[in-house]
C-alpha atoms as a PDB file:
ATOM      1  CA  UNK A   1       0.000   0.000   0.000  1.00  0.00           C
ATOM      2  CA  UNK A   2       1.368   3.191  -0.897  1.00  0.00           C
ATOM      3  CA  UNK A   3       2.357   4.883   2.636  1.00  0.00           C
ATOM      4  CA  UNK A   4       1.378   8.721   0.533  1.00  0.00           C
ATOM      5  CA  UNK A   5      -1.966   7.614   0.043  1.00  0.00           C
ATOM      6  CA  UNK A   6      -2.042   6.721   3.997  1.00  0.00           C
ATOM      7  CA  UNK A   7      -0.671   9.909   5.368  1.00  0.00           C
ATOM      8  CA  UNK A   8      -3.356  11.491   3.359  1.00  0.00           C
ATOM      9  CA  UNK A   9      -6.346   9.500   4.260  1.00  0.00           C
ATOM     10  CA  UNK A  10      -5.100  10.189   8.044  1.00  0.00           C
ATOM     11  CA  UNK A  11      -3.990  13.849   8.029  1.00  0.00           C
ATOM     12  CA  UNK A  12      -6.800  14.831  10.176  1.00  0.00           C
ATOM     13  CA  UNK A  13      -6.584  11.542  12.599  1.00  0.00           C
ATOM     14  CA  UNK A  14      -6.739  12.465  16.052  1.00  0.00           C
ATOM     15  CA  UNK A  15      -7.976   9.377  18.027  1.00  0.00           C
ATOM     16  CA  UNK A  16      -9.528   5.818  17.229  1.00  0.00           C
ATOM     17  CA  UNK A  17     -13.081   7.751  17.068  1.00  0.00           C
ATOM     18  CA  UNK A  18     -11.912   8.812  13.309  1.00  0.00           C
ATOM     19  CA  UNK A  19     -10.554   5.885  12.522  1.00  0.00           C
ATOM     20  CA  UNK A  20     -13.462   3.729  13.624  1.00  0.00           C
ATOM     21  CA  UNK A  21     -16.061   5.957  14.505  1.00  0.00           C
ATOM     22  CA  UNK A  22     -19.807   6.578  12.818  1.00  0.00           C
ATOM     23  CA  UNK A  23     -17.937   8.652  10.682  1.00  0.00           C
ATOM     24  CA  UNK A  24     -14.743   7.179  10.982  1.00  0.00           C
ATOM     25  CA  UNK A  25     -12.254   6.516   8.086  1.00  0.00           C
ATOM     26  CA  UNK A  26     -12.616   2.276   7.841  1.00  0.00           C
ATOM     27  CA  UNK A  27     -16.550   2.817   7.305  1.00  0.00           C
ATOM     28  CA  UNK A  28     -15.548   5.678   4.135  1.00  0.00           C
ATOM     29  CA  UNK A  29     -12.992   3.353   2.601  1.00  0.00           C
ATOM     30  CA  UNK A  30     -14.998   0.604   3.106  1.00  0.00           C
ATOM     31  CA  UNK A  31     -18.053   1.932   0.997  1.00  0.00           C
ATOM     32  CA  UNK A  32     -15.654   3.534  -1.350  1.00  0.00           C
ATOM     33  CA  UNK A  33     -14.074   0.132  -2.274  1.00  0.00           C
ATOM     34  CA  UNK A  34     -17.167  -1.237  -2.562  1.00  0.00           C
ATOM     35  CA  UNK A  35     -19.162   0.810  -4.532  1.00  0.00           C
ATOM     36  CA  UNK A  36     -15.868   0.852  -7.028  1.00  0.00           C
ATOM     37  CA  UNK A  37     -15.499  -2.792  -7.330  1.00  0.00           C
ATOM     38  CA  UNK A  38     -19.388  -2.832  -7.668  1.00  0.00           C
ATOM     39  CA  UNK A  39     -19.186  -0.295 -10.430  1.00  0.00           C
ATOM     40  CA  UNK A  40     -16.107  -2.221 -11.931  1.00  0.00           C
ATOM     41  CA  UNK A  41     -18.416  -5.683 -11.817  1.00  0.00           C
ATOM     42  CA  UNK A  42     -21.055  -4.039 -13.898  1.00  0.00           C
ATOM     43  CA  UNK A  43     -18.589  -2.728 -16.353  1.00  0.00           C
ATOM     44  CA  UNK A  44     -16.805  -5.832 -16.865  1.00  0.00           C
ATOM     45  CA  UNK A  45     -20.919  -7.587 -16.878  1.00  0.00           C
ATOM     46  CA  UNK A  46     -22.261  -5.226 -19.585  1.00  0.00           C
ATOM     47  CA  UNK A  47     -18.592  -4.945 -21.797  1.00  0.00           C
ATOM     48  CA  UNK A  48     -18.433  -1.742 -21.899  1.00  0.00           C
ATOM     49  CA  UNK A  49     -16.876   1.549 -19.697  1.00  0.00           C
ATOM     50  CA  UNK A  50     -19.825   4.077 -18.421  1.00  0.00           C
ATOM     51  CA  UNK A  51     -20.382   6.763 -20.947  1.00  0.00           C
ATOM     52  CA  UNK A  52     -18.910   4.934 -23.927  1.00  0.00           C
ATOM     53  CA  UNK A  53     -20.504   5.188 -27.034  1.00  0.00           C
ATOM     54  CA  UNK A  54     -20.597   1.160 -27.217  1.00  0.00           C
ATOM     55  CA  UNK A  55     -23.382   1.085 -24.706  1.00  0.00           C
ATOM     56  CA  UNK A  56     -25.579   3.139 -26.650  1.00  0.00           C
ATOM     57  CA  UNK A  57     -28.369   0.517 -28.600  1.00  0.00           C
ATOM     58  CA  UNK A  58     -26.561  -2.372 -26.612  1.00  0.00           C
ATOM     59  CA  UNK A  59     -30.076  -3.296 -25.423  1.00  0.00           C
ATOM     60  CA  UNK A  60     -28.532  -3.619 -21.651  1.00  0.00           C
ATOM     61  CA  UNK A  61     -27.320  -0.056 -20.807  1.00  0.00           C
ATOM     62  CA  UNK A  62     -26.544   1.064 -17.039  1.00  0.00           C
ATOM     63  CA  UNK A  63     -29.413   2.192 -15.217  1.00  0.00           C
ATOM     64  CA  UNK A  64     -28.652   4.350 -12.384  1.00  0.00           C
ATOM     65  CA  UNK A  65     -28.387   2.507  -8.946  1.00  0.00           C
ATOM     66  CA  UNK A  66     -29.856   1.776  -5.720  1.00  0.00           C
ATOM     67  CA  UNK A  67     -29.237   2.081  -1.853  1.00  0.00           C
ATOM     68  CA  UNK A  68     -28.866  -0.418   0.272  1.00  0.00           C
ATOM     69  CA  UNK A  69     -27.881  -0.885   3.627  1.00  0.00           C
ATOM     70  CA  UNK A  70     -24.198  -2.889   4.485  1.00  0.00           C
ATOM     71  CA  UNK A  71     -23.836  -4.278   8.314  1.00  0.00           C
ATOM     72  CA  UNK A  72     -20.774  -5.098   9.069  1.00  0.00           C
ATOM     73  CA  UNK A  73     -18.444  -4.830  12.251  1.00  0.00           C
ATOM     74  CA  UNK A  74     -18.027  -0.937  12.245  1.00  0.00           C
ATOM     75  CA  UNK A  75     -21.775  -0.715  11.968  1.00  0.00           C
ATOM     76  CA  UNK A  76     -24.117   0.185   8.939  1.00  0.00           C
ATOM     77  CA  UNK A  77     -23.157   1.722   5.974  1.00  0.00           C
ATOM     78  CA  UNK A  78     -25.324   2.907   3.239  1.00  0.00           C
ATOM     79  CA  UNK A  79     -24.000   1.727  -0.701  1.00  0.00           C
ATOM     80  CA  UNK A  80     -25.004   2.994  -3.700  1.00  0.00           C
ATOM     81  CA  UNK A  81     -25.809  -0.283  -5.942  1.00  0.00           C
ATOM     82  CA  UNK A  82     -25.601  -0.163 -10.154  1.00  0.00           C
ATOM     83  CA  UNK A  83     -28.284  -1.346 -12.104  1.00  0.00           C
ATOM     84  CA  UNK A  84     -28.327  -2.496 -15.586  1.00  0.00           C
ATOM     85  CA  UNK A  85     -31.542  -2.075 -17.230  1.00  0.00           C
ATOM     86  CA  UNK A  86     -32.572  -6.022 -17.623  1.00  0.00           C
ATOM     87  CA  UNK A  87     -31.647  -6.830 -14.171  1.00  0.00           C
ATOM     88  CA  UNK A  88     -29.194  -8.777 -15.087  1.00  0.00           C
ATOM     89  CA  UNK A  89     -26.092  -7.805 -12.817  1.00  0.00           C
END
């Protein structure tokens, strides 16, 4: 892991509470890596990258996403979900 990336995410660390807090900063990388391997999943489902002309008339484009609720040991954590528009992903 790149130890730059890690002083950044904890510049503003001042106790355990914002690492592992409500708020804390396991719980935002957490949904962050998530939601991108989610929206990485669809990409690699569908064969195309978001936006890219290909996906236009493919008859299965991306459809927006939904929220659902994660519970794991630092508590809940909302996710937003891609669609595809036959349900297929």
């Amino acid at each position: 892991m790149d130890k730059e990336l890690i002083d950044k995410l904890l510049a503003d660390y001042k106790g355990s509470e914002d690492l592992i807090g409500e708020q804390g900063l396991l719980k935002q990388v957490t949904k962050a890596l998530i939601e991108r391997a989610m929206q990485t999943e669809l990409t690699h489902h569908l064969g195309y990258e978001k936006h890219h002309s290909s996906g236009r008339g493919s008859g299965n484009p991306r459809s927006g996403s939904s929220k659902k609720t994660l519970q794991d040991e630092f508590g809940e954590a909302v996710i937003e979900v891609p669609r595809d528009r036959n349900g297929s992903f």
